[in-house]
Protein backbone atom coordinates (compact mmCIF):
# COMPACT_ATOMS: atom_id res chain seq x y z
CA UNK A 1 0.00 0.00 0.00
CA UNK A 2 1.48 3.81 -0.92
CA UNK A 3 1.34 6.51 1.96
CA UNK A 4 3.04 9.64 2.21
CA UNK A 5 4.89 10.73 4.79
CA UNK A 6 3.44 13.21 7.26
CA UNK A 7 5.42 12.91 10.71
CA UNK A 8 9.08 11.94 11.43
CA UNK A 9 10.68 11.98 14.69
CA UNK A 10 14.42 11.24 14.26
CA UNK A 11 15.71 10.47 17.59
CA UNK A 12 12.50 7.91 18.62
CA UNK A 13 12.24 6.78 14.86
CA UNK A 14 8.45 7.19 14.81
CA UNK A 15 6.30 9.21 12.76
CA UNK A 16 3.06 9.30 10.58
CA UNK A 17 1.82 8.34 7.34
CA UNK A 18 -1.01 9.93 5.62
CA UNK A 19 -2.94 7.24 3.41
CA UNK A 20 -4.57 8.37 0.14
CA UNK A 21 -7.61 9.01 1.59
CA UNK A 22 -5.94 11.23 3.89
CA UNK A 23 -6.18 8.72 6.89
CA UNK A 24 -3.39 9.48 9.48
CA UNK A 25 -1.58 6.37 10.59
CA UNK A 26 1.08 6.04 13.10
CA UNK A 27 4.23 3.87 12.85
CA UNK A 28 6.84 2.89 15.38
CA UNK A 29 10.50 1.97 15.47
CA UNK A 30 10.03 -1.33 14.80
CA UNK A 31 8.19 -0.43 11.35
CA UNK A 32 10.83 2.29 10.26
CA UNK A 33 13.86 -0.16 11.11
CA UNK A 34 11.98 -2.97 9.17
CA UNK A 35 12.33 -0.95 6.05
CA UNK A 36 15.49 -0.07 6.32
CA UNK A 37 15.15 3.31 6.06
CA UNK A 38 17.63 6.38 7.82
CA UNK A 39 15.88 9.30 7.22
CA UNK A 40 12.31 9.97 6.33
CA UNK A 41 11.04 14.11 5.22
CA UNK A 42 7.35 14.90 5.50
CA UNK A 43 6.07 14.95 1.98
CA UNK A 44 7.88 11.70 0.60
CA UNK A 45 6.03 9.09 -0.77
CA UNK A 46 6.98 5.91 1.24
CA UNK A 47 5.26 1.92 0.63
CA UNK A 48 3.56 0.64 3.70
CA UNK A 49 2.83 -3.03 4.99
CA UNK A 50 0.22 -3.31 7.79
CA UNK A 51 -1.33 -6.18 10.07
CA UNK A 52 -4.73 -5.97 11.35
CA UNK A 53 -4.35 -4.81 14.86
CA UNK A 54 -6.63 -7.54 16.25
CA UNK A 55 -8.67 -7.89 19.17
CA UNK A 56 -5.35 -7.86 21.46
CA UNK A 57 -5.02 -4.21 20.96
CA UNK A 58 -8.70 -2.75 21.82
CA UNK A 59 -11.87 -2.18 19.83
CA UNK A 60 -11.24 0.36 17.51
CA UNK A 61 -7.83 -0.27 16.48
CA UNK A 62 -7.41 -0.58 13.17
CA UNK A 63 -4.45 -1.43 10.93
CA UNK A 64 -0.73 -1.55 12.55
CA UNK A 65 2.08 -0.15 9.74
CA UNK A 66 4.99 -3.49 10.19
CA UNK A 67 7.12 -1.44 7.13
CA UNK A 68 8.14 1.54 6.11
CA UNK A 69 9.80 2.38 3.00
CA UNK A 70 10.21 4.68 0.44
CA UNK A 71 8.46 3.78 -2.75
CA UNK A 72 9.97 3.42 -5.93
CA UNK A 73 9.11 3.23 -9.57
């Protein structure tokens, strides 16, 4: 799935992603580092992979992002 990139937080590695619809979606540490990824600028468009969130995680939850990266053509 395409995103762009809304948020970036260098030092905790966490940020946003705003889907097409203009959905934002947060992503952690784990999900930046997955995609190998050093730096990320607001405005770049980036591929996403996400999990549903499941019942573990509360009603409501949605999608989880598991990848960041920046998407190519």
């Amino acid at each position: 799935m395409q995103a762009t990139a809304y948020t970036y937080d260098p030092e905790s590695r966490s940020g946003q992603v705003l889907l097409d619809d203009g959905t934002p979606v947060p992503f952690d540490a784990a999900a930046f580092d997955a995609g190998g990824l050093r730096l990320l600028r607001p405005g770049q468009r980036v591929r996403i992979e996400t999990e549903d969130a499941g019942e573990a995680a509360g009603a409501g939850a949605g999608r989880r992002i598991t990848l960041v990266t920046l998407q190519t053509f």
